[in-house]
C-alpha atoms as a PDB file:
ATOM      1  CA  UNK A   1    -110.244 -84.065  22.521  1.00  0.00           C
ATOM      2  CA  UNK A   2    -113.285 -86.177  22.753  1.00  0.00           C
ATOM      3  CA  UNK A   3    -112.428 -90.202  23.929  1.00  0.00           C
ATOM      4  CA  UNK A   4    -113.840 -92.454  21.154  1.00  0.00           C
ATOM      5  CA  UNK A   5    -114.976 -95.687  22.777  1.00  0.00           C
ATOM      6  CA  UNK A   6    -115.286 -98.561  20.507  1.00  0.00           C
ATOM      7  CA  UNK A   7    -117.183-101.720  21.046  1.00  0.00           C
ATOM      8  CA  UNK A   8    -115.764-104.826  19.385  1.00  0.00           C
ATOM      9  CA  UNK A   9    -119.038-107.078  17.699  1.00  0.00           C
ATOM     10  CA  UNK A  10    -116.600-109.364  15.666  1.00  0.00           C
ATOM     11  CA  UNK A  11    -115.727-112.740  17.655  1.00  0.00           C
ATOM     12  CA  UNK A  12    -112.054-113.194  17.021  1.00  0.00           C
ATOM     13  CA  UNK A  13    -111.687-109.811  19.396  1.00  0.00           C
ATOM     14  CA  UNK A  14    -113.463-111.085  22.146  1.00  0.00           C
ATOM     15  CA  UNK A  15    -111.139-110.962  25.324  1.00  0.00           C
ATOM     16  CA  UNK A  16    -108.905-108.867  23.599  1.00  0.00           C
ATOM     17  CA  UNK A  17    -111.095-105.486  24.390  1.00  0.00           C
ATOM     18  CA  UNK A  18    -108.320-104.372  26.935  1.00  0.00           C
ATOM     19  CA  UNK A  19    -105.444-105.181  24.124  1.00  0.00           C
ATOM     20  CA  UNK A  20    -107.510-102.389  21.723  1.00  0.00           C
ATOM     21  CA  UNK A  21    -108.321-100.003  24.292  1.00  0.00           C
ATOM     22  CA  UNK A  22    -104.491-100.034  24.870  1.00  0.00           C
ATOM     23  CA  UNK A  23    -103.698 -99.926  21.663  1.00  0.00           C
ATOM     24  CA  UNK A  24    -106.556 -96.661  20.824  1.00  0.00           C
ATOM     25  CA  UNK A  25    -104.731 -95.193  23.497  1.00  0.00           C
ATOM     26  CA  UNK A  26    -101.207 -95.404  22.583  1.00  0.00           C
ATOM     27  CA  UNK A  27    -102.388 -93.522  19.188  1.00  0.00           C
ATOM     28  CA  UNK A  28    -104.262 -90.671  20.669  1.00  0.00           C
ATOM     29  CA  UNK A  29    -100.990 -90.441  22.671  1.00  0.00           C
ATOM     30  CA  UNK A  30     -98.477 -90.662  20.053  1.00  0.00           C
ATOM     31  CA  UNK A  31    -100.614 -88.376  17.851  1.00  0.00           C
ATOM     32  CA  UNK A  32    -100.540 -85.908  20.945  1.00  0.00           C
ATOM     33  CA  UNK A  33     -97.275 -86.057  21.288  1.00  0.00           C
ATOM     34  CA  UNK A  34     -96.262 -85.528  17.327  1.00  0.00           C
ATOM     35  CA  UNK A  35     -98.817 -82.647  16.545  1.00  0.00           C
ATOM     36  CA  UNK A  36     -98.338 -80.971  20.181  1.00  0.00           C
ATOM     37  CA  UNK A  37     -95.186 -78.740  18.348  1.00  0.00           C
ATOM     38  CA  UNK A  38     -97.728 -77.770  15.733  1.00  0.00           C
ATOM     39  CA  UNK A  39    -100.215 -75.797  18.286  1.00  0.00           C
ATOM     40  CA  UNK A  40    -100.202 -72.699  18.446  1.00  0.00           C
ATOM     41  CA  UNK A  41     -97.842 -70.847  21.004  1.00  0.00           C
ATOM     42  CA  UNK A  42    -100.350 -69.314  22.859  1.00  0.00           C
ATOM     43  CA  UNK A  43    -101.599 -72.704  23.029  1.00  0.00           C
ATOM     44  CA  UNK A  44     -98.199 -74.226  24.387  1.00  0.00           C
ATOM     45  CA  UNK A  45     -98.324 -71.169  27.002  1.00  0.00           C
ATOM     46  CA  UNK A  46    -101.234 -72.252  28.793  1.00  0.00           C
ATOM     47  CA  UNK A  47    -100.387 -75.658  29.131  1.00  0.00           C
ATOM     48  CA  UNK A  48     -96.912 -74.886  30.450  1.00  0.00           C
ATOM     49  CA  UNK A  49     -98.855 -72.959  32.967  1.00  0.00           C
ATOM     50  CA  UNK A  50    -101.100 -75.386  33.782  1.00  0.00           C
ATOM     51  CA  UNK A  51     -98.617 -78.156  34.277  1.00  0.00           C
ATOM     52  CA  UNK A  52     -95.526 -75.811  35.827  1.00  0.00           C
ATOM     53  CA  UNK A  53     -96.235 -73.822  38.977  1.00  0.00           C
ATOM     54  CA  UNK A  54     -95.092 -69.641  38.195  1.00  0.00           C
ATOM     55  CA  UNK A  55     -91.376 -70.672  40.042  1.00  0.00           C
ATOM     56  CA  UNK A  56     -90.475 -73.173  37.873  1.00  0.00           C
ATOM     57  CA  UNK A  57     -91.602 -71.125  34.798  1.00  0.00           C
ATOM     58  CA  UNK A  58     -89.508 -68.451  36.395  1.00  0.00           C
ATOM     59  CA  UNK A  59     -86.282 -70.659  36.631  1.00  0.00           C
ATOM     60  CA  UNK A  60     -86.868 -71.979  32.882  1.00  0.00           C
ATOM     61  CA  UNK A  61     -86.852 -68.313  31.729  1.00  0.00           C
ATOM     62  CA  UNK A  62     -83.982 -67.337  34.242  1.00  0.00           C
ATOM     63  CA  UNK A  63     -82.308 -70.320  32.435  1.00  0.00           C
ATOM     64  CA  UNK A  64     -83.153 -68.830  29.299  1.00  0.00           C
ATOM     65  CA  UNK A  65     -82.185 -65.488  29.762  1.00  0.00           C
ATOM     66  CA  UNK A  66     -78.880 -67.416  30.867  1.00  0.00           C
ATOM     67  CA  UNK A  67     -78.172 -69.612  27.655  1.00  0.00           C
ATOM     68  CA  UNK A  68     -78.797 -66.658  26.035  1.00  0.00           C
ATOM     69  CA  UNK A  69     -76.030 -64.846  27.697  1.00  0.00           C
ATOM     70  CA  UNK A  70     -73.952 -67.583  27.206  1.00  0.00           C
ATOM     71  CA  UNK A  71     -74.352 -68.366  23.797  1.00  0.00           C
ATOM     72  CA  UNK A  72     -73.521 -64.020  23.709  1.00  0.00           C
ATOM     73  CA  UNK A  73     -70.392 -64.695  25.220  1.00  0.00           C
ATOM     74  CA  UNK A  74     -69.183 -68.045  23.176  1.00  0.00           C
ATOM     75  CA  UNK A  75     -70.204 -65.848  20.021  1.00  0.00           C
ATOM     76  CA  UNK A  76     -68.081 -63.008  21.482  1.00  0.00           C
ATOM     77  CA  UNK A  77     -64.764 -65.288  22.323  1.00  0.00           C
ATOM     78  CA  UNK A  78     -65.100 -66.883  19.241  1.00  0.00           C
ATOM     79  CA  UNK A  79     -64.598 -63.278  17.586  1.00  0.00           C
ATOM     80  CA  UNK A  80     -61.912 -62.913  19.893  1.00  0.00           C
ATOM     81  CA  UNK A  81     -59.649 -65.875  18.865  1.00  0.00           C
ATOM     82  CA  UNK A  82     -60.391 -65.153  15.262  1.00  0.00           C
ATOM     83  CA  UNK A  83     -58.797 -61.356  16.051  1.00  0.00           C
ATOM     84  CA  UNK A  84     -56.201 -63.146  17.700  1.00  0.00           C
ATOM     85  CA  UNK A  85     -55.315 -65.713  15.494  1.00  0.00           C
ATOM     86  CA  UNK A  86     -55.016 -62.466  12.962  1.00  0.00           C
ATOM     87  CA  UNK A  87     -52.646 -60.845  14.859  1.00  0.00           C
ATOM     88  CA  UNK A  88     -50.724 -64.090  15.703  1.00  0.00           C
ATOM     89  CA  UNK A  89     -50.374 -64.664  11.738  1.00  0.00           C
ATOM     90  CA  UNK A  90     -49.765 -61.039  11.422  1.00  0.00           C
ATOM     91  CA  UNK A  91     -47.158 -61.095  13.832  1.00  0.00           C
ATOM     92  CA  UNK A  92     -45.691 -64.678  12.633  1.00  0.00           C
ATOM     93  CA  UNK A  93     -45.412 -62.954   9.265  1.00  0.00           C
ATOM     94  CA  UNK A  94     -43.480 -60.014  10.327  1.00  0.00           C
ATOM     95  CA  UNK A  95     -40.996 -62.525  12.639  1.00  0.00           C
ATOM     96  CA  UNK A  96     -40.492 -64.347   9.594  1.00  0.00           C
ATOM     97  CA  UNK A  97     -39.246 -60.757   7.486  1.00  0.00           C
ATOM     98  CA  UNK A  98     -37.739 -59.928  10.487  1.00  0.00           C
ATOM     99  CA  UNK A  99     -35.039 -62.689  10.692  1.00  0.00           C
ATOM    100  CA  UNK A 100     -35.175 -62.981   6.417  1.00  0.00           C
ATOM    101  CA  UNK A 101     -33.582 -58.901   7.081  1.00  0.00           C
ATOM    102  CA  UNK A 102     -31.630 -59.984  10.027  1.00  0.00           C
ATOM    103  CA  UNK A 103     -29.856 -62.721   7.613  1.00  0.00           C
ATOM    104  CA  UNK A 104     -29.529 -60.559   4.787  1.00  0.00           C
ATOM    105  CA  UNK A 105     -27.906 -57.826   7.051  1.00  0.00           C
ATOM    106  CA  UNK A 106     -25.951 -60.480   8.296  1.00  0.00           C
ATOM    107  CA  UNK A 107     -24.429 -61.083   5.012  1.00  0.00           C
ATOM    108  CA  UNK A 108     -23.677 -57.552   4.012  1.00  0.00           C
ATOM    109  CA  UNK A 109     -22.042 -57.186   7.723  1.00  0.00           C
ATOM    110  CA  UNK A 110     -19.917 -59.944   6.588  1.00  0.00           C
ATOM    111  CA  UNK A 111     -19.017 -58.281   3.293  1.00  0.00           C
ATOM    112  CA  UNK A 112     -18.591 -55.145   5.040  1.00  0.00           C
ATOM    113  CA  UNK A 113     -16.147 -56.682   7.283  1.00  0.00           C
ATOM    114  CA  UNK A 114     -14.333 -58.730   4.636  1.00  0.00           C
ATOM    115  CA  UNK A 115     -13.756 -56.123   2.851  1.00  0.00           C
ATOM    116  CA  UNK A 116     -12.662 -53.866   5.615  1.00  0.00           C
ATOM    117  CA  UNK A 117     -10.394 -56.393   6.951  1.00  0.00           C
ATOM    118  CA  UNK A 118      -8.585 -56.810   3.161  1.00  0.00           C
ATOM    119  CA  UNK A 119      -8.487 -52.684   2.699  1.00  0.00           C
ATOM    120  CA  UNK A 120      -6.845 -52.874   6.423  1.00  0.00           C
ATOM    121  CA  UNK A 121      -4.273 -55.560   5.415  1.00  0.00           C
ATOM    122  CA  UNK A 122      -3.263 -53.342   2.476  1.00  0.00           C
ATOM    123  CA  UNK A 123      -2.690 -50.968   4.402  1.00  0.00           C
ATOM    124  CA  UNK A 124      -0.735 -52.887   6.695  1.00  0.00           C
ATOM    125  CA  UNK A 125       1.408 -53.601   3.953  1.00  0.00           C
ATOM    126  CA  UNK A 126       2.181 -50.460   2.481  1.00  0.00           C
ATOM    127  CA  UNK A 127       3.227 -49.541   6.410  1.00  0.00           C
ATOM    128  CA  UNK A 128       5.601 -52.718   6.336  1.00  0.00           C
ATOM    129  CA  UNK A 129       6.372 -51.448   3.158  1.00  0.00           C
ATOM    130  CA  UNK A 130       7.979 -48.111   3.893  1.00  0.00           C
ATOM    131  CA  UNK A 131      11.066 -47.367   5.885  1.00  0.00           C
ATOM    132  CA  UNK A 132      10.462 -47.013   9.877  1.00  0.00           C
ATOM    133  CA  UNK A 133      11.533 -43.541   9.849  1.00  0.00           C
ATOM    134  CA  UNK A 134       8.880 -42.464   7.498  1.00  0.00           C
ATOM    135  CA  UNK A 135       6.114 -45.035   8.874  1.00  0.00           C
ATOM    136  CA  UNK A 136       6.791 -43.881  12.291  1.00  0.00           C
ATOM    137  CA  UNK A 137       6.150 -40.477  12.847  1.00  0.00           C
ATOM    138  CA  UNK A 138       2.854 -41.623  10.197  1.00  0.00           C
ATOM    139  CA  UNK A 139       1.924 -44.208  13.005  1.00  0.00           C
ATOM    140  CA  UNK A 140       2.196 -41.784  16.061  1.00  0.00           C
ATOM    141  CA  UNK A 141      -0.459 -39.308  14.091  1.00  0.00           C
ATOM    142  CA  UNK A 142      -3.235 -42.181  14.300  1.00  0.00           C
ATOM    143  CA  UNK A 143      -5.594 -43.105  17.137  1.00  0.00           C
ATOM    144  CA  UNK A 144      -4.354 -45.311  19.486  1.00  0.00           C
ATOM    145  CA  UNK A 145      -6.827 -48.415  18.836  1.00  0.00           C
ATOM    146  CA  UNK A 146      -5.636 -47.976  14.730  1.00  0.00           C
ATOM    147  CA  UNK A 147      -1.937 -48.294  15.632  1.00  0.00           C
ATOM    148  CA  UNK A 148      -2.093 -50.745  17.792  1.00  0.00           C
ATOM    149  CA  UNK A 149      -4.259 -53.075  15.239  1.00  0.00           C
ATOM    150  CA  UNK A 150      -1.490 -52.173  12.215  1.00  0.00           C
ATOM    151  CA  UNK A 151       1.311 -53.194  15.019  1.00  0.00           C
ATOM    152  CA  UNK A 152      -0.824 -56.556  15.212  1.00  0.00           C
ATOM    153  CA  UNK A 153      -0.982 -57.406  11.997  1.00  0.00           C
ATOM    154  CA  UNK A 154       2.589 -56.570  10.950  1.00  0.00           C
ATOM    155  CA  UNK A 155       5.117 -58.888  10.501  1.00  0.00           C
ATOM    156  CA  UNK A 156       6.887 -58.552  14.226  1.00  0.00           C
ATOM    157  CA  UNK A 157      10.856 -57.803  12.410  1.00  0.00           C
ATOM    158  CA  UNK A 158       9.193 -54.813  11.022  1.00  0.00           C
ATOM    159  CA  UNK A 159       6.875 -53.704  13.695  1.00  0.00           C
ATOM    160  CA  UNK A 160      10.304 -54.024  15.795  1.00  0.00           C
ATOM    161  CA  UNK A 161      11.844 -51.915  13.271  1.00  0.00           C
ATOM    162  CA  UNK A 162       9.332 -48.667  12.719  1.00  0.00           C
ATOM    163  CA  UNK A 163       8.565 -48.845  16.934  1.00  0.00           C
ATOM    164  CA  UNK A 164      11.489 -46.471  18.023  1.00  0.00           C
ATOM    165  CA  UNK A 165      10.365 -44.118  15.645  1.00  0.00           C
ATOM    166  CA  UNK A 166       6.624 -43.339  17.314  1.00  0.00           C
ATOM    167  CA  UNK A 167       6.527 -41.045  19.960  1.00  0.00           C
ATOM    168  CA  UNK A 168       7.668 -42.841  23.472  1.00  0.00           C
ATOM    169  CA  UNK A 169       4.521 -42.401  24.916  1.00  0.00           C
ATOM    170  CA  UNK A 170       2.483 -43.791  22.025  1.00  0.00           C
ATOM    171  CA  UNK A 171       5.249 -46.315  21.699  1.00  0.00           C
ATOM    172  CA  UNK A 172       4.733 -47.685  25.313  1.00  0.00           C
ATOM    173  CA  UNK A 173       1.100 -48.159  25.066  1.00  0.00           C
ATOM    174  CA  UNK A 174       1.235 -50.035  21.524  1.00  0.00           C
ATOM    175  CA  UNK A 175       3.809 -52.456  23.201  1.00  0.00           C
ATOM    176  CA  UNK A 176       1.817 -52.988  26.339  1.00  0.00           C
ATOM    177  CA  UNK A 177      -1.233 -53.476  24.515  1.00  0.00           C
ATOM    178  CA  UNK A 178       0.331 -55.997  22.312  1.00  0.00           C
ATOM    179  CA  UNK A 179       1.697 -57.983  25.153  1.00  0.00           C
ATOM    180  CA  UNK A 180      -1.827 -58.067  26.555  1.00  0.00           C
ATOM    181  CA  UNK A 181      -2.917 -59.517  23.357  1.00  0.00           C
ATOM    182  CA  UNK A 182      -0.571 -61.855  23.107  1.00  0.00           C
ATOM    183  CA  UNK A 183      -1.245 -63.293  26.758  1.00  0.00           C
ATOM    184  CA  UNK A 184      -4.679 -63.489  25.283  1.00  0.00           C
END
């Protein structure tokens, strides 16, 4: 760019010719400075290698090349985080099924039970109900664990009663496992 220089005729400027060669100055700066990102790249090139020695341009593009890399691997742990959060959700979701199925099997285990426990008492009472000669021999058939549960839940005059009908060995280990129950 060419330097203008500009001589001041008009009287009111006299002594102020440094103030104005200042002031030209600071525009051909500022006007440098705002239309320097609209020259050419090629342009831009030459001055960066006029004004950087080849090992600083070297470091800039190393530092490039760098950011570059970076901004690779921010992109690629931001896709990683949004797979994760997916599966997180994913597997919230299914935790949240899970214990809904755990509660509603729950509840049927607790029917099951229930009911289990009232078909058991009935048949509690039709043992209690029969004579201990006939519910005897009936009682010595059945597992062990069975007979000993129907001796628990019997009324203990009629658990007394049907007892010397079961067979002496079954007999023995239905009274000591009641004992240990009741030291329980």
């Amino acid at each position: 760019m060419e330097v203008m220089e500009v001589k001041v005729k008009n009287s009111s400027f006299k002594g102020h010719k440094k103030a104005a060669t200042f002031f030209f100055a600071l525009i051909f700066v500022l006007l440098s400075f705002f239309l320097s990102p609209f020259q050419g790249l090629s342009q831009q090139k030459e001055i960066a290698k006029d004004k950087y020695s080849k090992t600083t341009l070297e470091i800039l593009e190393s530092i490039e090349k760098e950011r570059m890399v970076l901004l690779k691997k921010e992109e690629d742990i931001k896709k990683e985080k949004k797979i994760l959060k997916d599966i997180k959700d994913d597997v919230d979701k299914r935790i949240a099924k899970l214990k809904t199925l755990r509660l509603e099997l729950e509840g049927l285990l607790e029917k099951l039970e229930k009911r289990d426990e009232e078909k058991f008492r009935h048949l509690v009472k039709v043992y209690e109900g029969m004579r201990p000669e006939e519910a005897g021999p009936l009682i010595s058939t059945l597992r062990e664990d069975i007979a000993i549960r129907i001796f628990s839940g019997m009324n203990n005059k009629k658990a007394a009663k049907i007892l010397p009908f079961i067979e002496p060995e079954k007999a023995i280990k239905i009274s000591e496992a009641m004992i240990k129950k009741r030291k329980k």
